[in-house]
N, C-alpha and C. Protein backbone atom coordinates (compact mmCIF):
# COMPACT_ATOMS: atom_id res chain seq x y z
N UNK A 1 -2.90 17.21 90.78
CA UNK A 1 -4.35 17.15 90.79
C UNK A 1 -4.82 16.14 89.75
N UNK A 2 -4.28 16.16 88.43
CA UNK A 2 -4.90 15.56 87.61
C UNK A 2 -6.24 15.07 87.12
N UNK A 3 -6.73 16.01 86.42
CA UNK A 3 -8.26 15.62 86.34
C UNK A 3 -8.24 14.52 84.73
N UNK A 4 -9.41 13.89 84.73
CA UNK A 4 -9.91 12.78 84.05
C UNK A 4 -10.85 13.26 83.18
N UNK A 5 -10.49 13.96 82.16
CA UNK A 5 -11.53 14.43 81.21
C UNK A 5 -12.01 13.51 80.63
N UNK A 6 -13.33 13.50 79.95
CA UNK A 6 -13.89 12.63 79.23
C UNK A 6 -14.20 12.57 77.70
N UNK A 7 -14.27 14.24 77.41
CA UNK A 7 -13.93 14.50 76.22
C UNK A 7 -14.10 15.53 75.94
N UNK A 8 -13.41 16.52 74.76
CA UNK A 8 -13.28 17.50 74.82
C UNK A 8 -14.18 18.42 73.48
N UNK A 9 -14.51 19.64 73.69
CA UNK A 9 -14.62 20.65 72.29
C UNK A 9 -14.50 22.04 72.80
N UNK A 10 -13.98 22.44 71.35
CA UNK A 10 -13.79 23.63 71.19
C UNK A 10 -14.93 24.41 70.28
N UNK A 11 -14.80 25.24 71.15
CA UNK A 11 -16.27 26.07 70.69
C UNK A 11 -15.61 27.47 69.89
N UNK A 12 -15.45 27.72 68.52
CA UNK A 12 -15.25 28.78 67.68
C UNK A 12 -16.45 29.71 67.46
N UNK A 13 -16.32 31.25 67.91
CA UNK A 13 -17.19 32.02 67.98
C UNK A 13 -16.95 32.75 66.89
N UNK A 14 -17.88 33.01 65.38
CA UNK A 14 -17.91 33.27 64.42
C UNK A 14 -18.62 34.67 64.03
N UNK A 15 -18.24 35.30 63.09
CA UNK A 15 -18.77 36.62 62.41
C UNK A 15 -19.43 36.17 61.29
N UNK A 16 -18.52 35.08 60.49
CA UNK A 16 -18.65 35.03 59.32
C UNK A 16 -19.50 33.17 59.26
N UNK A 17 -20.65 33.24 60.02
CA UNK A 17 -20.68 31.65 60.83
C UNK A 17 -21.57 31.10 59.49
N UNK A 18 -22.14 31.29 58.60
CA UNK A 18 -22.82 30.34 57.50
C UNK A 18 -21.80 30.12 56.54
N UNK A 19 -20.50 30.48 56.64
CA UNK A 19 -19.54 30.49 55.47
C UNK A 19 -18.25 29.56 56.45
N UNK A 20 -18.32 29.47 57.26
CA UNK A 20 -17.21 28.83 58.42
C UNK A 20 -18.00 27.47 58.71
N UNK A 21 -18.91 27.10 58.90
CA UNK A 21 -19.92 25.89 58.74
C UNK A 21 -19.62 25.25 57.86
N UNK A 22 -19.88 25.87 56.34
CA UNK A 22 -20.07 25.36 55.00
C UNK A 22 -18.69 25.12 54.88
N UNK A 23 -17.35 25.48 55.74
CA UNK A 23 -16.23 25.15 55.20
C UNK A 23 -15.69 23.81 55.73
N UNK A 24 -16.15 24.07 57.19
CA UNK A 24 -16.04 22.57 58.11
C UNK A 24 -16.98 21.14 57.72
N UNK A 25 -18.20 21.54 57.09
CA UNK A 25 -19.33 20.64 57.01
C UNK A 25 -18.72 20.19 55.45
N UNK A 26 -18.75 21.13 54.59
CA UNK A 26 -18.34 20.38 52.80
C UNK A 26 -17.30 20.54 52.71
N UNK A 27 -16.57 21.27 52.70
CA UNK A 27 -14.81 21.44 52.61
C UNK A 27 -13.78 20.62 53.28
N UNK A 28 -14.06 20.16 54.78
CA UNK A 28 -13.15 19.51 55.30
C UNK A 28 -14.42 18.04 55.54
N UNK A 29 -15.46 18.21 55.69
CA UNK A 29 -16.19 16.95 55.05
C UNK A 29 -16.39 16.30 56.35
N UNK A 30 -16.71 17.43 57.94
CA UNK A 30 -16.74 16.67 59.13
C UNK A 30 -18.29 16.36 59.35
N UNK A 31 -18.32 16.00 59.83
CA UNK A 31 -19.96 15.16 60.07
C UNK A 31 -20.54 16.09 61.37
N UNK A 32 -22.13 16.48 61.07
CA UNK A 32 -22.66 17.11 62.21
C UNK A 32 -23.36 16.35 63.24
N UNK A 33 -22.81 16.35 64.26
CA UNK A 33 -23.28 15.62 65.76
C UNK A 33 -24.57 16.74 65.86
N UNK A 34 -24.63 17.64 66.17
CA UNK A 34 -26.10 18.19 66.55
C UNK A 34 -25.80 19.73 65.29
N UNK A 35 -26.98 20.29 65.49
CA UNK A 35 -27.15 21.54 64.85
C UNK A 35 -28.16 22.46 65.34
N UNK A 36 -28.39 23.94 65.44
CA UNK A 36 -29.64 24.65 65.37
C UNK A 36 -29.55 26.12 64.11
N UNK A 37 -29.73 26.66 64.82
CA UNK A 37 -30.42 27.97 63.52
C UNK A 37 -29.04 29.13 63.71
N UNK A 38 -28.05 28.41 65.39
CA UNK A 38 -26.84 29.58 65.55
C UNK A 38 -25.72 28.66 65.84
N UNK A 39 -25.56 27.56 66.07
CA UNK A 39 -24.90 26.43 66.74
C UNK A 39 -24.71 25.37 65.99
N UNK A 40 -23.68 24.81 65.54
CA UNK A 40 -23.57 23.59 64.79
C UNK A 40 -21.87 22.98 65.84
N UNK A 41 -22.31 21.39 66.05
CA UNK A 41 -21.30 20.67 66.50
C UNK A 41 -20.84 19.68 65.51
N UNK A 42 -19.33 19.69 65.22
CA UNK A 42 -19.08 18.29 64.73
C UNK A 42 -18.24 17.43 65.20
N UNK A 43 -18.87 16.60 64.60
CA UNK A 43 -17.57 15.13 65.42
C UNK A 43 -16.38 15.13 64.20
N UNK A 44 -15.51 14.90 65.45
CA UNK A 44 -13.61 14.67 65.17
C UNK A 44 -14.04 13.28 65.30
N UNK A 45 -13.82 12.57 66.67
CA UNK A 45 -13.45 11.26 67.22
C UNK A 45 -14.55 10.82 68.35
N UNK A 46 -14.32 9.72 68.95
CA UNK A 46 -15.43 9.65 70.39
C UNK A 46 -14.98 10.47 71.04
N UNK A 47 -13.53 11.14 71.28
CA UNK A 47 -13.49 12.10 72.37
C UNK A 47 -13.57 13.42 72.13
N UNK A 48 -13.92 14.08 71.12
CA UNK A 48 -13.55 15.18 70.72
C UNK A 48 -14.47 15.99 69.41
N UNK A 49 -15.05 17.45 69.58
CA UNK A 49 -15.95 17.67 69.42
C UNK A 49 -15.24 19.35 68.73
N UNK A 50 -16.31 19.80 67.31
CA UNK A 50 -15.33 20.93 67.01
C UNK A 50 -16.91 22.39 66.79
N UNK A 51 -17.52 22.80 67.63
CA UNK A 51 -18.42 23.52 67.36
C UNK A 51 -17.86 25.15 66.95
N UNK A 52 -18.76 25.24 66.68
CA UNK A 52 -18.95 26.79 65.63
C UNK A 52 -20.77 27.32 65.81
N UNK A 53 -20.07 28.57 66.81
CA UNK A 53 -21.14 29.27 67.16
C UNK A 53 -21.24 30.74 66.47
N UNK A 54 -22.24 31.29 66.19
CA UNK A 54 -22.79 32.98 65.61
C UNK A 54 -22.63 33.41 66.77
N UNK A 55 -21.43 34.72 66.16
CA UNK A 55 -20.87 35.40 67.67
C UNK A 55 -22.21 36.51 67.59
N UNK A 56 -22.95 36.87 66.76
CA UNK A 56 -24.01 37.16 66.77
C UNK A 56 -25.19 36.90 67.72
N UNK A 57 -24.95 35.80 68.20
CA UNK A 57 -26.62 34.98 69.28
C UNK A 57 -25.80 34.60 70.14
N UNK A 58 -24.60 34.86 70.34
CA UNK A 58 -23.70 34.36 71.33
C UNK A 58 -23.05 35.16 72.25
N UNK A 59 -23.32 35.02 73.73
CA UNK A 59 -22.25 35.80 75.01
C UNK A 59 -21.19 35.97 74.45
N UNK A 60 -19.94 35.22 73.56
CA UNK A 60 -18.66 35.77 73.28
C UNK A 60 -18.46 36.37 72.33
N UNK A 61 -17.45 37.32 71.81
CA UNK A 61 -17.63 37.83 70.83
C UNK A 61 -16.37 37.04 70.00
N UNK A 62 -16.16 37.06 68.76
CA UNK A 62 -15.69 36.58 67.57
C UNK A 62 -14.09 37.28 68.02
N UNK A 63 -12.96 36.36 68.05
CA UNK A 63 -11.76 37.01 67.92
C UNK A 63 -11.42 37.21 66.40
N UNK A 64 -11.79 36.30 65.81
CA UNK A 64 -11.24 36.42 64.14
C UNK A 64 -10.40 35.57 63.85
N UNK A 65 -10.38 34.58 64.48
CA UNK A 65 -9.13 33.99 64.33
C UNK A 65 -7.79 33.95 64.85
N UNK A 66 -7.64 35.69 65.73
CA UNK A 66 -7.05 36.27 66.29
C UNK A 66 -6.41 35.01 67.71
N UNK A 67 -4.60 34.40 67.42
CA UNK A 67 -4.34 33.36 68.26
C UNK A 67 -4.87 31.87 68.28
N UNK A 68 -6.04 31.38 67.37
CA UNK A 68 -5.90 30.03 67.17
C UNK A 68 -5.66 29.08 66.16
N UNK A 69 -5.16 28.25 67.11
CA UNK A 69 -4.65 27.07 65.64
C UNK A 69 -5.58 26.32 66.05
N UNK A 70 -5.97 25.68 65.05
CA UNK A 70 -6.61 24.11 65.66
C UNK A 70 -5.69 22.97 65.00
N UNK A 71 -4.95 22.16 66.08
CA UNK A 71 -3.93 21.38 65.36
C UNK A 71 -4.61 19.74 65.46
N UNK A 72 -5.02 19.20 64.06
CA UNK A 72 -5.26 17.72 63.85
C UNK A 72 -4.58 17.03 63.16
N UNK A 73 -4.06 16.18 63.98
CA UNK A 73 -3.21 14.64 63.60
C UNK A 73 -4.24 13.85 63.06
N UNK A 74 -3.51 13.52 61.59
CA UNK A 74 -4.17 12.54 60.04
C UNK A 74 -3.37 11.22 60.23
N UNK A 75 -3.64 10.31 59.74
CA UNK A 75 -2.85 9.23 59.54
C UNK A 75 -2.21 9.18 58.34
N UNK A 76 -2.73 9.71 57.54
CA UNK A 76 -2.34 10.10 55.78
C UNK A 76 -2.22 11.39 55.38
N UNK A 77 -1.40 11.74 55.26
CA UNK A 77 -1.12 13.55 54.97
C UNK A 77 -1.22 13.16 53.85
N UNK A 78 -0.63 13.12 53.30
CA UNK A 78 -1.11 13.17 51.52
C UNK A 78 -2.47 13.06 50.93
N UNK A 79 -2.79 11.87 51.39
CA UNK A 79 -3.95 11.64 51.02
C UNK A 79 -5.14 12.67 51.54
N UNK A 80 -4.88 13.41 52.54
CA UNK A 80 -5.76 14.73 53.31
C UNK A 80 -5.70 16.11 51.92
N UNK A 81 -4.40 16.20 52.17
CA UNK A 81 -3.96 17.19 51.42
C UNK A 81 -4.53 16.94 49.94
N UNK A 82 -4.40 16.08 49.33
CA UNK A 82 -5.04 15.94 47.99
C UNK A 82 -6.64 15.99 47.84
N UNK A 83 -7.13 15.68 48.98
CA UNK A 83 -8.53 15.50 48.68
C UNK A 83 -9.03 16.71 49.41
N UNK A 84 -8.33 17.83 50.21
CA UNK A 84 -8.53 19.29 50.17
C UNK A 84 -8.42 20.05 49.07
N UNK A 85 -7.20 19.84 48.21
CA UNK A 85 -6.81 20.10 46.97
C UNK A 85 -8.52 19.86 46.34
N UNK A 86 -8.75 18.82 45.84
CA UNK A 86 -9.74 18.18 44.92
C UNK A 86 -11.59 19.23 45.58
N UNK A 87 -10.98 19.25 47.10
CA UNK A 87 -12.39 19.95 47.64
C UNK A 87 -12.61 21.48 47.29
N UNK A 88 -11.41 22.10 46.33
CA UNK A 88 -11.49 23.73 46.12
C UNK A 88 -11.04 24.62 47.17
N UNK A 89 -10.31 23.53 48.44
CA UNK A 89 -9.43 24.45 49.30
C UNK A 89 -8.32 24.33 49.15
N UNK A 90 -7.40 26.10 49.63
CA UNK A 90 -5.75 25.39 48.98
C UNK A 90 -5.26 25.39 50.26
N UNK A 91 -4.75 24.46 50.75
CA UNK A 91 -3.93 23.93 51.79
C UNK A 91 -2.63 24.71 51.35
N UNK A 92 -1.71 24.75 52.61
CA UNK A 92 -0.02 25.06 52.07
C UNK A 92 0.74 23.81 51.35
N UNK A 93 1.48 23.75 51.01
CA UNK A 93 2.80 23.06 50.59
C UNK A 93 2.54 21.83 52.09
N UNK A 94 2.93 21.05 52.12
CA UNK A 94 3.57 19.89 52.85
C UNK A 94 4.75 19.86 53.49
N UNK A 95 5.32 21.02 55.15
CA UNK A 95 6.91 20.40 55.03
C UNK A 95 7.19 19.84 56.18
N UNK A 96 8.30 19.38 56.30
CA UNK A 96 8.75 18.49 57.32
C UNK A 96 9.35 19.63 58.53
N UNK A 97 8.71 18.93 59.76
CA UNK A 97 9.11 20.11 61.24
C UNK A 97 10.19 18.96 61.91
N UNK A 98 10.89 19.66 62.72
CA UNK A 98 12.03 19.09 63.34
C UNK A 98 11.38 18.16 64.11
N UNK A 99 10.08 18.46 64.68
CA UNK A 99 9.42 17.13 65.92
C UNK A 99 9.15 16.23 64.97
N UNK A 100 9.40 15.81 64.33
CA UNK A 100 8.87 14.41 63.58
C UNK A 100 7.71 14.60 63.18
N UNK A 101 8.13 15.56 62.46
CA UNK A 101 6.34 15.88 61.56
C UNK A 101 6.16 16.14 60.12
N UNK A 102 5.02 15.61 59.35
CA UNK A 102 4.89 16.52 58.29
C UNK A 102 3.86 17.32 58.84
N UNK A 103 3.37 18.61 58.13
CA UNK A 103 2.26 19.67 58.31
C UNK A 103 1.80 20.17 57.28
N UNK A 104 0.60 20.94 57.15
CA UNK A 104 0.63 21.78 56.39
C UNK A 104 -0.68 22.47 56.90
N UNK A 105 -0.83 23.74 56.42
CA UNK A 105 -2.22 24.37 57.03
C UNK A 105 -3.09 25.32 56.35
N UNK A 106 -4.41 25.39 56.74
CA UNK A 106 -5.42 26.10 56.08
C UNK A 106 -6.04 26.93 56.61
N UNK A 107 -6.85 27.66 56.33
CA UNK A 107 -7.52 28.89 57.46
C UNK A 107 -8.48 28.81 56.98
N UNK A 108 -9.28 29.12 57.72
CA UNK A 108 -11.20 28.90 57.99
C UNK A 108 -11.91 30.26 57.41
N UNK A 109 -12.97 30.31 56.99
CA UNK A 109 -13.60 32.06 56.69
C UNK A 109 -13.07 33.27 57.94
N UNK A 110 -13.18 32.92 59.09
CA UNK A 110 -13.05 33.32 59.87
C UNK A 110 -11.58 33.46 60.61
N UNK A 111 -10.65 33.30 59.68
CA UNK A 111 -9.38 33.20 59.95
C UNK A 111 -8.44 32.41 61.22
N UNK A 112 -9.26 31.80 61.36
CA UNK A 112 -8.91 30.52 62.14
C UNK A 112 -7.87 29.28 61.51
N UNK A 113 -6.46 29.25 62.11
CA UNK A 113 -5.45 28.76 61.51
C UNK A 113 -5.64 27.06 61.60
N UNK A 114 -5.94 26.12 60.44
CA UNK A 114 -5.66 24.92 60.54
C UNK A 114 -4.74 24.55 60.22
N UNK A 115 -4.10 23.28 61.17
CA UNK A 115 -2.97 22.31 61.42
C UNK A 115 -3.22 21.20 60.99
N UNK A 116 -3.12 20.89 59.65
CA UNK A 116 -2.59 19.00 59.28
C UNK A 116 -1.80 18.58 59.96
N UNK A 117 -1.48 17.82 60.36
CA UNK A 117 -0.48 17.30 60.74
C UNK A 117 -0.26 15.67 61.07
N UNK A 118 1.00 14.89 60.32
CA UNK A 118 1.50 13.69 60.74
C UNK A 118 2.68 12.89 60.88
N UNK A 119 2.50 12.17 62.04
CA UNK A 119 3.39 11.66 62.82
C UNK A 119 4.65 11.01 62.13
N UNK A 120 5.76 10.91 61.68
CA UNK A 120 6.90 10.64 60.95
C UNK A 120 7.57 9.86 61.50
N UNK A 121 7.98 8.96 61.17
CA UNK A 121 8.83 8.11 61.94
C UNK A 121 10.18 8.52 61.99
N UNK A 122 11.01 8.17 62.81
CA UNK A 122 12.22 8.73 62.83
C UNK A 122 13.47 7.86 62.10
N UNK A 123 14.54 8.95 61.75
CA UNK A 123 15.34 7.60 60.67
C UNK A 123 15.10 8.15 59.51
């Protein structure tokens, strides 16, 4: 079949949504594409979009974090990781995965698992 997406987001349904905002907006330092009073979107890339909704004003309810990762490829792990460090979040340790990766990860108010992650050359 193959469909032709054009671009994508993930919509995180929140309990804890003025403290999960404030972590994505100043903590990881993503920029807001739109906003309202229950809804905030931010931009990743041109294709790709990371919203955070109040499971409160919202049809879904909040898993908790319960099963997601959100996994983002950096071009600079270090340099991510240090300036999370410097932002008052503690990231894990830095280690190397058998796919040719470094990683490391953080979790959101809402216990939502983040994925650093970058590409390693092989060798």
């Amino acid at each position: 079949m193959g469909f032709q997406f054009q671009t994508a987001n993930m919509i995180l349904y929140c309990e804890k949504w003025h403290q999960t905002v404030r972590f994505y907006r100043d903590g990881l330092g993503l920029p807001v594409s739109f906003e309202n009073d229950w809804f905030v979107e931010f931009f990743l890339n041109a294709a790709s979009c990371l919203s955070i909704a109040a499971a409160d004003r919202a049809s879904i309810e909040s898993n908790k974090g319960a099963g997601i990762t959100l996994a983002l490829k950096v071009a600079d792990i270090d340099s991510v990781h240090a300036d999370l460090n410097g932002a008052g979040l503690v990231p894990s340790p830095i280690k190397h995965h058998p796919w040719n990766a470094r990683v490391f990860y953080l979790v959101d108010p809402e216990g939502h698992r983040i994925e650093i992650w970058q590409e390693q050359s092989a060798g």
